[in-house]
C-alpha atoms as a PDB file:
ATOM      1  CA  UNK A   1     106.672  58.771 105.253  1.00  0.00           C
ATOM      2  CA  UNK A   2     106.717  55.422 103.884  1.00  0.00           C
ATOM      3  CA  UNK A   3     103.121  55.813 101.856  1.00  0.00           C
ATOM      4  CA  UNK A   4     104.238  59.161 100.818  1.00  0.00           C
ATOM      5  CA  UNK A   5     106.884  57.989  98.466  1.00  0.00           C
ATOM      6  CA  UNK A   6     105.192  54.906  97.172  1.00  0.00           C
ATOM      7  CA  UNK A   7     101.810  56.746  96.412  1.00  0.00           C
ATOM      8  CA  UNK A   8     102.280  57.749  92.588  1.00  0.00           C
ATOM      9  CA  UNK A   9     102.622  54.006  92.199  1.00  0.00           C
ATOM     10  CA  UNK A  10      99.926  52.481  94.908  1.00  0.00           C
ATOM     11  CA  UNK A  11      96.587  53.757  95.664  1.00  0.00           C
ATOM     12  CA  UNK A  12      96.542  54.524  99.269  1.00  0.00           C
ATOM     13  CA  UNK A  13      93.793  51.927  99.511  1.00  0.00           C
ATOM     14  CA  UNK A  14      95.835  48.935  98.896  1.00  0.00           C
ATOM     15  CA  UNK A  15      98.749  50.424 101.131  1.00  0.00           C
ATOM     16  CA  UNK A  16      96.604  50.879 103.815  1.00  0.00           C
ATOM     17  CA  UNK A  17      95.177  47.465 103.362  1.00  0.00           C
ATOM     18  CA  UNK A  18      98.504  46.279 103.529  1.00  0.00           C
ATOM     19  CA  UNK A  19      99.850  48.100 106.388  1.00  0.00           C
ATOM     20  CA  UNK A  20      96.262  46.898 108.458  1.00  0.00           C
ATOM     21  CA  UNK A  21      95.773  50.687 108.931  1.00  0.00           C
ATOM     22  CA  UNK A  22      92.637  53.161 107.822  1.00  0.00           C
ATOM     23  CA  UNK A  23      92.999  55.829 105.405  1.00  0.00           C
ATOM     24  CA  UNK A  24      91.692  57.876 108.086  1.00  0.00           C
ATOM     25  CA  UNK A  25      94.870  57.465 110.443  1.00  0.00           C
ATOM     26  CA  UNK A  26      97.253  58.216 106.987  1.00  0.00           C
ATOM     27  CA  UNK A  27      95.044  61.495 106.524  1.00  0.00           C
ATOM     28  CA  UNK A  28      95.009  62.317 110.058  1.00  0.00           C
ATOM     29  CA  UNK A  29      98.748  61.755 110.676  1.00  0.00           C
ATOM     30  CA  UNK A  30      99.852  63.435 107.381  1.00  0.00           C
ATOM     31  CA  UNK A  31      97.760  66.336 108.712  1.00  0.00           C
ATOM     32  CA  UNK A  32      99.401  66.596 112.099  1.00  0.00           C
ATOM     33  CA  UNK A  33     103.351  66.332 110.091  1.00  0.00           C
ATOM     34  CA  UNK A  34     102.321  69.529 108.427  1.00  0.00           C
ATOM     35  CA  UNK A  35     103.604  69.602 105.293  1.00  0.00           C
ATOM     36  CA  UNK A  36     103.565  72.695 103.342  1.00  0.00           C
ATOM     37  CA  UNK A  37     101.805  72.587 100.287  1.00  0.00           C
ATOM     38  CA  UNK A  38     102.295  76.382  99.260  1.00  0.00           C
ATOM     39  CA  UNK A  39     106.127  75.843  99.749  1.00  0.00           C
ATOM     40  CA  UNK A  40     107.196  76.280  95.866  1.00  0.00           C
ATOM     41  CA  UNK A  41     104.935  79.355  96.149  1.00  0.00           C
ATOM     42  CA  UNK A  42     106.024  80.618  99.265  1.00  0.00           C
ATOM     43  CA  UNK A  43     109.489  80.792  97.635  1.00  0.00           C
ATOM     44  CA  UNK A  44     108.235  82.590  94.391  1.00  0.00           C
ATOM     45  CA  UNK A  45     106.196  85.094  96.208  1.00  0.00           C
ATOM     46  CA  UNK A  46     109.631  86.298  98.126  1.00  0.00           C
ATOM     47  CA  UNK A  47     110.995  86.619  94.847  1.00  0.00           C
ATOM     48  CA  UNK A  48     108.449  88.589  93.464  1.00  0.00           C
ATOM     49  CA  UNK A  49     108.318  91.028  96.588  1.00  0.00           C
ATOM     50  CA  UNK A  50     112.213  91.572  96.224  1.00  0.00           C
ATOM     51  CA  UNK A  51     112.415  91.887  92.975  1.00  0.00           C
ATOM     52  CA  UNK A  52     110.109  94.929  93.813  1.00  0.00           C
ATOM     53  CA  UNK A  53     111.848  96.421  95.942  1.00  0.00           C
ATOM     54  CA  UNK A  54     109.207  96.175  98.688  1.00  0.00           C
ATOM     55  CA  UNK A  55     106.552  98.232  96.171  1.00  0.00           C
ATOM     56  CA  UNK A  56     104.316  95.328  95.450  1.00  0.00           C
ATOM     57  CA  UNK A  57     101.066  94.342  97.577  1.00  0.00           C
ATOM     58  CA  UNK A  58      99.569  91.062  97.285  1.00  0.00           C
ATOM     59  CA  UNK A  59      97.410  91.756  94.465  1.00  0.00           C
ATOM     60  CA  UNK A  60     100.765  93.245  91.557  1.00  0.00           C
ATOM     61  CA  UNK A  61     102.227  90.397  93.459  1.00  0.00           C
ATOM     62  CA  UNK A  62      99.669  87.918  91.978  1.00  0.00           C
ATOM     63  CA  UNK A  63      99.877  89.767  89.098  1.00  0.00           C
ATOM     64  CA  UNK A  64     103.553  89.886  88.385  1.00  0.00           C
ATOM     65  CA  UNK A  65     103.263  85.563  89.555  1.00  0.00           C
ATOM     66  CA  UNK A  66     100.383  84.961  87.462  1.00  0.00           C
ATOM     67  CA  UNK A  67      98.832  81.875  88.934  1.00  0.00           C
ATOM     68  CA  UNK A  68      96.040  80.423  89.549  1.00  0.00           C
ATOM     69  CA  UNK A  69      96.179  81.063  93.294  1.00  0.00           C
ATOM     70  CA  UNK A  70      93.593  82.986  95.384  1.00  0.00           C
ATOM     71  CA  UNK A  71      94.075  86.589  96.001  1.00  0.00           C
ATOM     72  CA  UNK A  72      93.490  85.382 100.067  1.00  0.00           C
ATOM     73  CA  UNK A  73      96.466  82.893  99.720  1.00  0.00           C
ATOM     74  CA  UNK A  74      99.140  85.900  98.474  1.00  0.00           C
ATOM     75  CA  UNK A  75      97.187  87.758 101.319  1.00  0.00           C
ATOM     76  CA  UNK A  76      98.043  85.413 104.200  1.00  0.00           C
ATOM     77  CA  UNK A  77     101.536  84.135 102.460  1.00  0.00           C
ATOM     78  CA  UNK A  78     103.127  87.563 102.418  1.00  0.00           C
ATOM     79  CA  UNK A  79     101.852  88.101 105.743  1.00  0.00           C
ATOM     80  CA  UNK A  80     103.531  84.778 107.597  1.00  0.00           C
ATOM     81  CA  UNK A  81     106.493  86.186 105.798  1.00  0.00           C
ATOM     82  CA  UNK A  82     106.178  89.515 106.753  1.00  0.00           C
ATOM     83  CA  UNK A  83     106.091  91.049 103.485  1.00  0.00           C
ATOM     84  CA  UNK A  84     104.432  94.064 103.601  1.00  0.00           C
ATOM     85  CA  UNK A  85     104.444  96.383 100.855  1.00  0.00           C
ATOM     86  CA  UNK A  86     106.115 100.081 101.419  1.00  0.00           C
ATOM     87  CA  UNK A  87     103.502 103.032 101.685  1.00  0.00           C
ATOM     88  CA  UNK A  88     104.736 106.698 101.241  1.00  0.00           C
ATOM     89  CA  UNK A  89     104.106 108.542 103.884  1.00  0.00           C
ATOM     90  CA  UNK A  90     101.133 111.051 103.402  1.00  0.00           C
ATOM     91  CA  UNK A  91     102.593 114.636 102.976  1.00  0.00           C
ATOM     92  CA  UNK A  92     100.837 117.362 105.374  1.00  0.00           C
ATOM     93  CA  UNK A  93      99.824 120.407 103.551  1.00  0.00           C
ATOM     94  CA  UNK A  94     101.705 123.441 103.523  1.00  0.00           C
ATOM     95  CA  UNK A  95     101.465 127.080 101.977  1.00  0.00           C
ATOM     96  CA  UNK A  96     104.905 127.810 102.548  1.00  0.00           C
ATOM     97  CA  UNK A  97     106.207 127.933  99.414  1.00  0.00           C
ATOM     98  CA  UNK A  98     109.831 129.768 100.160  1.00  0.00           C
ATOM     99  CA  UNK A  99     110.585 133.486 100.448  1.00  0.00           C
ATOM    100  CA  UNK A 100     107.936 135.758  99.797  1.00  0.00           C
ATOM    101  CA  UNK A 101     108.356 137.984  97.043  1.00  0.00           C
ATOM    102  CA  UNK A 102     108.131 141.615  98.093  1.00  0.00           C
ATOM    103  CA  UNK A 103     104.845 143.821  97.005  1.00  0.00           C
ATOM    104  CA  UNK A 104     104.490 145.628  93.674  1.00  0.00           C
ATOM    105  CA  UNK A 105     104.978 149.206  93.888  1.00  0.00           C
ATOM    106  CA  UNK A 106     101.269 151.404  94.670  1.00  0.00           C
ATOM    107  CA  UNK A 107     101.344 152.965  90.697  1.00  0.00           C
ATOM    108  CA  UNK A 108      97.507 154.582  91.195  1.00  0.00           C
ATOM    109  CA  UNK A 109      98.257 155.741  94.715  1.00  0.00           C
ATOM    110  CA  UNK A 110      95.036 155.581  96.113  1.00  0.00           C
ATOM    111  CA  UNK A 111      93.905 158.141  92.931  1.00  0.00           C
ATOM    112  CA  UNK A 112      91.308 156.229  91.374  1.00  0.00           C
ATOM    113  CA  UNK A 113      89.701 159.112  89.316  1.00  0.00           C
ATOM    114  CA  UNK A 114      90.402 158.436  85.393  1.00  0.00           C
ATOM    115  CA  UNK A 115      90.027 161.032  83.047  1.00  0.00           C
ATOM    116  CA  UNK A 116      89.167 159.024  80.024  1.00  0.00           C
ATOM    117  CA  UNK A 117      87.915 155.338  79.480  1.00  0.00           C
ATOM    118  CA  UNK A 118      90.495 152.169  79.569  1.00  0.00           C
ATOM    119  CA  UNK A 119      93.038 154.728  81.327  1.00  0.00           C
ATOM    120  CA  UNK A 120      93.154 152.702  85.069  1.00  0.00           C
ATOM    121  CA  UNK A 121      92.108 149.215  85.114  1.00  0.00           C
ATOM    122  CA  UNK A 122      91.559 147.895  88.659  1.00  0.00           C
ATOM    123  CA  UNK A 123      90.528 144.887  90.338  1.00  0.00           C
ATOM    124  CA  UNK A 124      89.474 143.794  94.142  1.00  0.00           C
ATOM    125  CA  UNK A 125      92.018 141.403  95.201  1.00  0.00           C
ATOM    126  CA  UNK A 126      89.862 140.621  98.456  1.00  0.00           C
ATOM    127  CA  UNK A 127      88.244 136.862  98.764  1.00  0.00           C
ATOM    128  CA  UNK A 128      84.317 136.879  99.150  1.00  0.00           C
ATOM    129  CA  UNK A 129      84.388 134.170 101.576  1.00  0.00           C
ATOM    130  CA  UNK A 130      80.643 133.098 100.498  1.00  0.00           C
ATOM    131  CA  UNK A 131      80.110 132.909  96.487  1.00  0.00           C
ATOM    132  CA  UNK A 132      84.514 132.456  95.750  1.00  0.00           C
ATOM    133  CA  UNK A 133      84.914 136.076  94.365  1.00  0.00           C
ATOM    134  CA  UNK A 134      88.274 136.489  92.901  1.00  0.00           C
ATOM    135  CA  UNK A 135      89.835 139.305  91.064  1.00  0.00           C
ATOM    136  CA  UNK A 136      86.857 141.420  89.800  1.00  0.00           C
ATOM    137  CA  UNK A 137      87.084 144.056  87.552  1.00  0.00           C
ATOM    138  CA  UNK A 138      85.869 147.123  88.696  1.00  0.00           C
ATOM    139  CA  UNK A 139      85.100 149.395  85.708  1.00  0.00           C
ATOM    140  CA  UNK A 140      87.001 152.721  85.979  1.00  0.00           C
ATOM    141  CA  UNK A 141      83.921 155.281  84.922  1.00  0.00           C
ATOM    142  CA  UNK A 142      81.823 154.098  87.869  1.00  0.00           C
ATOM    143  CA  UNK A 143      84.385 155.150  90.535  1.00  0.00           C
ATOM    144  CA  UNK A 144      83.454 158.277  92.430  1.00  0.00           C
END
């Protein structure tokens, strides 16, 4: 547009004056062209996504860019591009940790008389499923 290229010299006043047109119809027209006004950005947001790898979302993005630019404009930027950043997927849990190893051998054998203290050391391997119970010692003088 004509008044596009002459407007860092002319107000758009005087070339509206001069053309016998309102400012009004200039804004309204220029408005309907569409020019993009994030273009330069557009082009360094792309670049900062790539040279990512696809990790970044909009706000390293910002970050790595470092402008003044909202957080919203990134937002809706990388979105008309279709930049989205990559997400791991979310690992579902598993106890399956390979081959099981095979039992230790019984060494007490059920005998849980001891003659003197400290001779047989035991412990309950069951889970109290109510107060989290784990591995308690049972003293060896107190067995029957």
């Amino acid at each position: 547009m004509l008044i596009d290229r002459l407007r860092p010299r002319y107000s758009l006043r005087s070339m509206a004056c001069l053309l016998r047109i309102a400012p009004s119809s200039y804004h309204y027209h220029h408005a309907r062209i569409g020019v993009d006004k994030y273009a330069g950005l557009r082009a360094r947001v792309a670049r900062a996504f790539a040279d990512s790898k696809g990790r970044y979302g909009y706000r390293r993005v910002k970050a790595a860019l470092g402008t003044g630019v909202s957080e919203k404009v990134i937002r809706r930027l990388m979105a008309e591009g279709g930049l989205s950043a990559h997400v791991p997927k979310r690992r579902r849990y598993s106890s399956y940790e390979g081959e099981t190893t095979p039992a230790p051998g019984n060494l007490v054998n059920r005998d849980f008389t001891a003659e003197r203290p400290n001779e047989k050391w035991l412990t309950d391997t069951t889970r109290d499923q109510g107060q989290r119970r784990e591995g308690v010692p049972l003293a060896d003088d107190r067995l029957p």
